[in-house]
Protein backbone atom coordinates (compact mmCIF):
# COMPACT_ATOMS: atom_id res chain seq x y z
CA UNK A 1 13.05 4.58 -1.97
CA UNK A 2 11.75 6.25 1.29
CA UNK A 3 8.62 5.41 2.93
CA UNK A 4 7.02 8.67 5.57
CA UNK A 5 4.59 6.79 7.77
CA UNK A 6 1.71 8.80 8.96
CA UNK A 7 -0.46 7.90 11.89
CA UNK A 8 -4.27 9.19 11.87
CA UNK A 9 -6.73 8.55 13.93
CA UNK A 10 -8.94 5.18 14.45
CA UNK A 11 -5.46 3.18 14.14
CA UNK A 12 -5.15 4.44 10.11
CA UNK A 13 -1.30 4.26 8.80
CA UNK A 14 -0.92 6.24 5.66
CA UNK A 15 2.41 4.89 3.96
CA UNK A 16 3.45 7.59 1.92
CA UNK A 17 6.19 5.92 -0.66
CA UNK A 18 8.89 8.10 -2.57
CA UNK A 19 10.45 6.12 -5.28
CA UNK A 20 10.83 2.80 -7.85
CA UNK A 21 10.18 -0.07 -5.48
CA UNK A 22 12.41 -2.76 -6.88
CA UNK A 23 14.63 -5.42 -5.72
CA UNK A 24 15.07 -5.17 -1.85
CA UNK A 25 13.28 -1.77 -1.54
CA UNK A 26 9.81 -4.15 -1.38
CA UNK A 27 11.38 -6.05 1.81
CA UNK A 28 11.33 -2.35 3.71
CA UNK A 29 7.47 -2.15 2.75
CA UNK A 30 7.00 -5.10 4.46
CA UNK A 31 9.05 -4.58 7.64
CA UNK A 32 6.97 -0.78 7.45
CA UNK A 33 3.85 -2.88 7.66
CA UNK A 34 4.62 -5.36 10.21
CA UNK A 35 5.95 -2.54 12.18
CA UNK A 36 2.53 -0.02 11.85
CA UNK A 37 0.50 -3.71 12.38
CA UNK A 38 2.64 -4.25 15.62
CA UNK A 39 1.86 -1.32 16.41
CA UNK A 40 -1.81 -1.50 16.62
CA UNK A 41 -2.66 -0.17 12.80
CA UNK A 42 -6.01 -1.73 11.68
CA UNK A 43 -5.85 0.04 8.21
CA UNK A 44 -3.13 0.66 5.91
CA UNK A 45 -3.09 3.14 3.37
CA UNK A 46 -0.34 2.66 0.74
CA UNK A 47 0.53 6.18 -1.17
CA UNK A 48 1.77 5.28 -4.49
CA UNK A 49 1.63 8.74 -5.75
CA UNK A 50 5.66 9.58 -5.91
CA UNK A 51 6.55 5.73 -7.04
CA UNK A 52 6.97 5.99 -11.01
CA UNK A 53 8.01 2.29 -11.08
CA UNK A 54 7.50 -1.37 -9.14
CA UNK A 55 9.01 -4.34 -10.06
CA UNK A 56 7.36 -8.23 -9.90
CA UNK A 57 8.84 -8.25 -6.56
CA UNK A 58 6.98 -5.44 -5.02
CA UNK A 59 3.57 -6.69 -6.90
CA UNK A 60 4.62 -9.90 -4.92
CA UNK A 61 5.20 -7.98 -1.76
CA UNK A 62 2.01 -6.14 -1.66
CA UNK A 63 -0.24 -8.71 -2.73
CA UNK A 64 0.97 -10.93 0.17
CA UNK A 65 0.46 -8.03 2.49
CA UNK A 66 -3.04 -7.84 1.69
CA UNK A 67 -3.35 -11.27 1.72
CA UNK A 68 -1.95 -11.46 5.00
CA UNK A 69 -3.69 -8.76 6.69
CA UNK A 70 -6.68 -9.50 5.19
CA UNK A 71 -6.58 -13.21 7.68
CA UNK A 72 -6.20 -10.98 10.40
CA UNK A 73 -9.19 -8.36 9.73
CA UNK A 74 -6.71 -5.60 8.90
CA UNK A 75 -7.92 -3.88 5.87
CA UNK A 76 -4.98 -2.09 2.99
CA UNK A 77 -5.99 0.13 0.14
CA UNK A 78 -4.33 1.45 -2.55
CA UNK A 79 -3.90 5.49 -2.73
CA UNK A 80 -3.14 7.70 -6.14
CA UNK A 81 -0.98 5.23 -8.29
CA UNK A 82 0.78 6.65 -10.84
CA UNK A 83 0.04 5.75 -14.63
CA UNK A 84 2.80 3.75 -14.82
CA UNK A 85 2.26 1.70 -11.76
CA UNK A 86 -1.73 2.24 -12.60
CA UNK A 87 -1.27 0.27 -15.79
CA UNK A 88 0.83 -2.65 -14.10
CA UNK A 89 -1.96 -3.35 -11.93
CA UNK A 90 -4.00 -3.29 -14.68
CA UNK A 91 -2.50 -5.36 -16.99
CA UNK A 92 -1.90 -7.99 -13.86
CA UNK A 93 -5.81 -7.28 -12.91
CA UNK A 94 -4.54 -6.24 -9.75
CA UNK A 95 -7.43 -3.84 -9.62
CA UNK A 96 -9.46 -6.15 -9.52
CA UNK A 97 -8.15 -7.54 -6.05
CA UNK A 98 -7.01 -3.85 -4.24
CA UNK A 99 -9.23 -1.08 -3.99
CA UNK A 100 -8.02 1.60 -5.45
CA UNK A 101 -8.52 5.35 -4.60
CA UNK A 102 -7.14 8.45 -6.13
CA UNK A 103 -7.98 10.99 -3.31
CA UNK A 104 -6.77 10.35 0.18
CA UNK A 105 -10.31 11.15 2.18
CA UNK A 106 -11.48 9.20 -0.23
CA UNK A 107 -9.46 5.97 1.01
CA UNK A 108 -9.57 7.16 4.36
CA UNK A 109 -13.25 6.84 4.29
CA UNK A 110 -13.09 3.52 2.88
CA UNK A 111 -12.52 2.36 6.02
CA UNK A 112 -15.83 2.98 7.52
């Protein structure tokens, strides 16, 4: 798994994610978001649109996050899951908790 961090304007971090996010692989999304958080990043994007698979561990991972952030008035949306990972959230009713967006203006305007 890779994760291609993109910096936009008005402190937005778009975490573009390549790959199954299991095992380990969801401890580097969370050092990725302390990092962008650290680093002044008052909305995260995360860009599930080239992971095919997560594992409990990741769901774990990323509901924390929000969790987390969420205490400190840093908001994290959800970007182009694919059907796979769409139906896990599902199925969890994890949708019911992120927002969800399937175009990246879209989720970038969420923020406003």
């Amino acid at each position: 798994m890779d994760i291609n961090t993109v910096v936009r304007e008005n402190n937005i971090s778009i975490l573009r994610i390549d790959g199954k996010i299991i095992g380990e692989a969801s401890n580097t999304i969370q050092r990725e978001i302390d990092k962008q958080t650290k680093n002044g990043a008052g909305k995260i994007v995360l860009d599930l649109s080239a992971v095919p698979l997560m594992d409990s561990a990741a769901l774990g991972t990323i509901v924390a996050a929000l969790t987390s952030l969420n205490k400190r008035g840093i908001k994290l949306v959800l970007l182009k899951p694919q059907k796979a990972v769409s139906n896990v959230l599902r199925i969890t009713r994890l949708d019911t908790i992120f927002e969800i967006y399937d175009d990246e203006q879209k989720a970038i305007s969420a923020f406003d």
